[in-house]
N, C-alpha and C. Protein backbone atom coordinates (compact mmCIF):
# COMPACT_ATOMS: atom_id res chain seq x y z
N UNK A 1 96.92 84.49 -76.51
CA UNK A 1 96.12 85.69 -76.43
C UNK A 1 95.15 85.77 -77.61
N UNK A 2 95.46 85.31 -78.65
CA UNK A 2 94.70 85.32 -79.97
C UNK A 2 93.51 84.81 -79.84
N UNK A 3 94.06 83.13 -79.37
CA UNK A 3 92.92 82.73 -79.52
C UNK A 3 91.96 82.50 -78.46
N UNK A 4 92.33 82.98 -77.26
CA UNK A 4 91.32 83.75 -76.19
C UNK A 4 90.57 85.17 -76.79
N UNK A 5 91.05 85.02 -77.26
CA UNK A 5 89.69 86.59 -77.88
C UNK A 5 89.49 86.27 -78.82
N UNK A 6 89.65 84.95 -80.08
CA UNK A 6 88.84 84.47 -81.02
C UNK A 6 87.80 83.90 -80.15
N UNK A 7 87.95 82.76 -79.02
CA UNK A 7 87.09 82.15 -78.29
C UNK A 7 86.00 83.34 -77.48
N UNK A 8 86.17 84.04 -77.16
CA UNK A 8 85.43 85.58 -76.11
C UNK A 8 84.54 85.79 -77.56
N UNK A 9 84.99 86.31 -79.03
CA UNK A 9 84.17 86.35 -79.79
C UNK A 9 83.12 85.74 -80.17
N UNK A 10 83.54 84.30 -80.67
CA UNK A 10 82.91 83.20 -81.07
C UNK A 10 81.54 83.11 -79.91
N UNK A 11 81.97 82.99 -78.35
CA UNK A 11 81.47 82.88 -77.63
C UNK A 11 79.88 83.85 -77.65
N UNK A 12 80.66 85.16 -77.49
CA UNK A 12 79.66 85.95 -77.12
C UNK A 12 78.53 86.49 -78.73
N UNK A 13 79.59 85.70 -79.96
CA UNK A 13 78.45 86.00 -81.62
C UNK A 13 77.43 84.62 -80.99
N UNK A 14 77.74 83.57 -80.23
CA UNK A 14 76.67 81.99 -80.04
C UNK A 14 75.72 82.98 -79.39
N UNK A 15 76.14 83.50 -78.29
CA UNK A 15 74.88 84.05 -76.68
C UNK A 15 74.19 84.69 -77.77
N UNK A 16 74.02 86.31 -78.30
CA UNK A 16 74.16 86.89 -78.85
C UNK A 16 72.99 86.47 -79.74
N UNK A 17 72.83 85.27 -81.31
CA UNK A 17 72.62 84.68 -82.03
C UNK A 17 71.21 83.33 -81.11
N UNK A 18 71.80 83.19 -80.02
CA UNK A 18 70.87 82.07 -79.39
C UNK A 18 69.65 83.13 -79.04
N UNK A 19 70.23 84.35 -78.41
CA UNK A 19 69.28 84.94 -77.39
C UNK A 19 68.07 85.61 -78.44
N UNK A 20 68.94 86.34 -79.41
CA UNK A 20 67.93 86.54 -80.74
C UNK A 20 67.10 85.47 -81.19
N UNK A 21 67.72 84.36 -81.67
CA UNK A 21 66.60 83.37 -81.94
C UNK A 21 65.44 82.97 -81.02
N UNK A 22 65.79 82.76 -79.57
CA UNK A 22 65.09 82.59 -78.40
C UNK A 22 63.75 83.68 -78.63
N UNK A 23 64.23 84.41 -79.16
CA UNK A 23 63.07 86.03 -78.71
C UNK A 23 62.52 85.73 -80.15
N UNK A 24 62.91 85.49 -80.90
CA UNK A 24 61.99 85.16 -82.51
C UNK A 24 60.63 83.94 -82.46
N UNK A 25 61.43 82.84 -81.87
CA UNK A 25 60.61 81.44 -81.32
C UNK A 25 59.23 82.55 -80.72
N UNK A 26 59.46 82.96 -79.31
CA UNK A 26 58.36 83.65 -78.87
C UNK A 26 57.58 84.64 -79.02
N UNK A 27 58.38 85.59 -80.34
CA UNK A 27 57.73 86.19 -80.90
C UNK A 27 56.77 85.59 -81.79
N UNK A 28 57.66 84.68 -83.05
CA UNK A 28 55.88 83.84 -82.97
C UNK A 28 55.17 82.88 -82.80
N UNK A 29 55.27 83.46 -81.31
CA UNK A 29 54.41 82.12 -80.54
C UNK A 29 54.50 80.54 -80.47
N UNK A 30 55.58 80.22 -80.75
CA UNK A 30 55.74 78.77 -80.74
C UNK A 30 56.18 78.63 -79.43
N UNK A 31 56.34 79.54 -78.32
CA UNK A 31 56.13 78.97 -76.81
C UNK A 31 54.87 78.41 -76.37
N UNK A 32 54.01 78.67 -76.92
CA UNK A 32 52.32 77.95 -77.27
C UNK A 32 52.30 76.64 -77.92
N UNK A 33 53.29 76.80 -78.68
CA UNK A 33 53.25 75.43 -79.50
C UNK A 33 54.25 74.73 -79.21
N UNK A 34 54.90 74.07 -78.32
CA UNK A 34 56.06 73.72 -78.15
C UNK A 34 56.75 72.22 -78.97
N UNK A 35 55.93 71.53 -79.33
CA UNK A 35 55.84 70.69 -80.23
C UNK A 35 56.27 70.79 -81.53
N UNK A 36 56.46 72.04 -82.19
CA UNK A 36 56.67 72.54 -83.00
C UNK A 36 58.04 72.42 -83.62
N UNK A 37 58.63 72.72 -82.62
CA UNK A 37 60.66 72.51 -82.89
C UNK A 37 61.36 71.53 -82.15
N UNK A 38 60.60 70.86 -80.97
CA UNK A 38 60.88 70.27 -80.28
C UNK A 38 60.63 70.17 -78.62
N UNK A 39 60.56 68.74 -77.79
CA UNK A 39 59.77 68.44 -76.83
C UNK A 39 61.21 69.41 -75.53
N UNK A 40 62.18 69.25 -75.87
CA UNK A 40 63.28 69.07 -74.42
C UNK A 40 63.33 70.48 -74.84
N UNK A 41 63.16 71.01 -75.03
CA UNK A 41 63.85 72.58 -74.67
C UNK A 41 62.40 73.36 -73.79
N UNK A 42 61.12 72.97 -74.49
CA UNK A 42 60.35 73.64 -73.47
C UNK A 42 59.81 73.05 -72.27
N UNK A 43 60.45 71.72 -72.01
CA UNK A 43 60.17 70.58 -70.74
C UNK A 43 61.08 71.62 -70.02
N UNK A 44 62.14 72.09 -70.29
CA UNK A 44 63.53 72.02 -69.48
C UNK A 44 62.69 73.99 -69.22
N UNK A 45 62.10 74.49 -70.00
CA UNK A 45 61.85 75.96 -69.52
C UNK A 45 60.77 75.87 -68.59
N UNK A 46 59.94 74.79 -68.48
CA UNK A 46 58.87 74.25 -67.61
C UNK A 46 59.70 74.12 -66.70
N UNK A 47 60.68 73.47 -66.46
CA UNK A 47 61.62 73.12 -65.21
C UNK A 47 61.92 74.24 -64.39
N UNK A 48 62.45 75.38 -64.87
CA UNK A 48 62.70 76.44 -64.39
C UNK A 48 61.91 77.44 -64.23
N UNK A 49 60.77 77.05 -65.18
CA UNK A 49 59.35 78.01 -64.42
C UNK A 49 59.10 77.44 -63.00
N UNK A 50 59.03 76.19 -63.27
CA UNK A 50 58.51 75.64 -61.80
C UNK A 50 59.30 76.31 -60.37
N UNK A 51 60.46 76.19 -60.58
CA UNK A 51 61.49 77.08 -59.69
C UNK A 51 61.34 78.88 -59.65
N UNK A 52 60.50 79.42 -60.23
CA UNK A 52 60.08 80.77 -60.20
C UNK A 52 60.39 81.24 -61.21
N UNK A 53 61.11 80.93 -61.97
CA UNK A 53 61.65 81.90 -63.73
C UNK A 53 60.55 82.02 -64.11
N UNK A 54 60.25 83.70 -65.09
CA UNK A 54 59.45 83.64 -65.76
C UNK A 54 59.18 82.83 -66.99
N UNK A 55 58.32 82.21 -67.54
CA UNK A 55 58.78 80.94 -68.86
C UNK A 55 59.30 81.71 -69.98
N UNK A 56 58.94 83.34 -70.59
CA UNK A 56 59.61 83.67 -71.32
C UNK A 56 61.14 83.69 -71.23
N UNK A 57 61.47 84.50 -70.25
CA UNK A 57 63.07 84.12 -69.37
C UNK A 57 63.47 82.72 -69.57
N UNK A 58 62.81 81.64 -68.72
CA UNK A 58 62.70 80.14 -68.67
C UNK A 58 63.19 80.09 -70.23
N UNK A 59 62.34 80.25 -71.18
CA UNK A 59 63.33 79.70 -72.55
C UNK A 59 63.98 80.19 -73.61
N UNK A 60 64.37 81.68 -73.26
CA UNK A 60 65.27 82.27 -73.91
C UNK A 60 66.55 81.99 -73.05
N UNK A 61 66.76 81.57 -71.76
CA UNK A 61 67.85 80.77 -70.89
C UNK A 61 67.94 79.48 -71.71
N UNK A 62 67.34 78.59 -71.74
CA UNK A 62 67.60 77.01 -72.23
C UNK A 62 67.69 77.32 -72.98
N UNK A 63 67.65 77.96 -74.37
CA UNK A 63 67.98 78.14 -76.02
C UNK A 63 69.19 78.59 -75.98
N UNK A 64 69.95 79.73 -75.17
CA UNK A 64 70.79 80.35 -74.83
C UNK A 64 72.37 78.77 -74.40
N UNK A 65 71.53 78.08 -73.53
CA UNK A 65 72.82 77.21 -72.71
C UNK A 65 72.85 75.89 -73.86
N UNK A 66 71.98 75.59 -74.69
CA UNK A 66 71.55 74.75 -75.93
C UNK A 66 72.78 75.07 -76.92
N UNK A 67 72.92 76.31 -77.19
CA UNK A 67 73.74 76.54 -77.75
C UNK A 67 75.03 76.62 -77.37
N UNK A 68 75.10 77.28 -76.10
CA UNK A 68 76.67 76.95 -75.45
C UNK A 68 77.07 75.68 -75.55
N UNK A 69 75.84 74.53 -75.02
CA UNK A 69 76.69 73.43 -75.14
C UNK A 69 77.01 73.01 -76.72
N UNK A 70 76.24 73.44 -77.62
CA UNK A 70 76.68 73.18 -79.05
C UNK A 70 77.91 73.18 -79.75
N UNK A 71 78.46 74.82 -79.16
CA UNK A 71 79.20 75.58 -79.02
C UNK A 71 80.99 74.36 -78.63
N UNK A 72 80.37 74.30 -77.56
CA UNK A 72 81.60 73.40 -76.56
C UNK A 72 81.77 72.07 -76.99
N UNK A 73 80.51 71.01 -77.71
CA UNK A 73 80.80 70.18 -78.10
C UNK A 73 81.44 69.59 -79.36
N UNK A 74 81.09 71.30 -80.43
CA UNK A 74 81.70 71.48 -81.48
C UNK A 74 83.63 71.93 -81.87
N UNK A 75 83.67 72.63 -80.02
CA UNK A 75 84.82 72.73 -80.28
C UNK A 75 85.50 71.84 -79.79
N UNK A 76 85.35 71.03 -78.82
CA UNK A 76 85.84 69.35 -78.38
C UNK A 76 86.02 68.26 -79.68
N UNK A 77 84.73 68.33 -80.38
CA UNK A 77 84.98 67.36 -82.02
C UNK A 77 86.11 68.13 -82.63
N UNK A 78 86.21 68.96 -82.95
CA UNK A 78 87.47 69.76 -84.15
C UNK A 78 88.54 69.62 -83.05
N UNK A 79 88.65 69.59 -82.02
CA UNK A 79 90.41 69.90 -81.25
C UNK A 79 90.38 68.12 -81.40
N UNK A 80 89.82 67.18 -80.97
CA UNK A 80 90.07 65.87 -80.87
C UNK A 80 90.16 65.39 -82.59
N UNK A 81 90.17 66.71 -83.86
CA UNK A 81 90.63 65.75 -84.58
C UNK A 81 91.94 65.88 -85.14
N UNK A 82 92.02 67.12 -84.58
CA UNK A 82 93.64 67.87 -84.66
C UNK A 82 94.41 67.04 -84.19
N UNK A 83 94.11 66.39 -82.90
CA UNK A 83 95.15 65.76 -82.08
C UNK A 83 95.66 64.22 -82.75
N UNK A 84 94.73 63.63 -83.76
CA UNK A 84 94.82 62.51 -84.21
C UNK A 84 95.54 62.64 -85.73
């Protein structure tokens, strides 16, 4: 139980922390500049514009799941070193 609601925390301080940063990026304007921080995050909000998302939406979503997977791959490295 603990550490299902350390994980629900952790979880929702990443969304939370991504979605803020997401809205900072476009606040200034480096959705214009996409080159700036990097090529794959605004290819991948292009992706989902193309499918109808708005691109602001489009990459406050990919910054958002960027981090989940961060999130998940960080906690996969620390449990696989426990186990060893």
């Amino acid at each position: 139980m603990k550490n299902s609601l350390l994980r629900i925390l952790l979880l929702s301080v990443t969304i939370f922390t991504a979605w803020e940063y997401s809205a900072g990026t476009i606040l200034l304007g480096m959705d214009e500049k996409p080159y700036v921080y990097r090529v794959f995050v605004p290819g991948l909000a292009r992706l989902l514009w193309l499918f109808g998302v708005r691109f602001v939406l489009a990459l406050r979503i990919v910054v958002v799941l960027t981090a989940l997977a961060l999130f998940y791959v960080l906690e996969y490295l620390f449990t696989s070193f426990r186990r060893s």
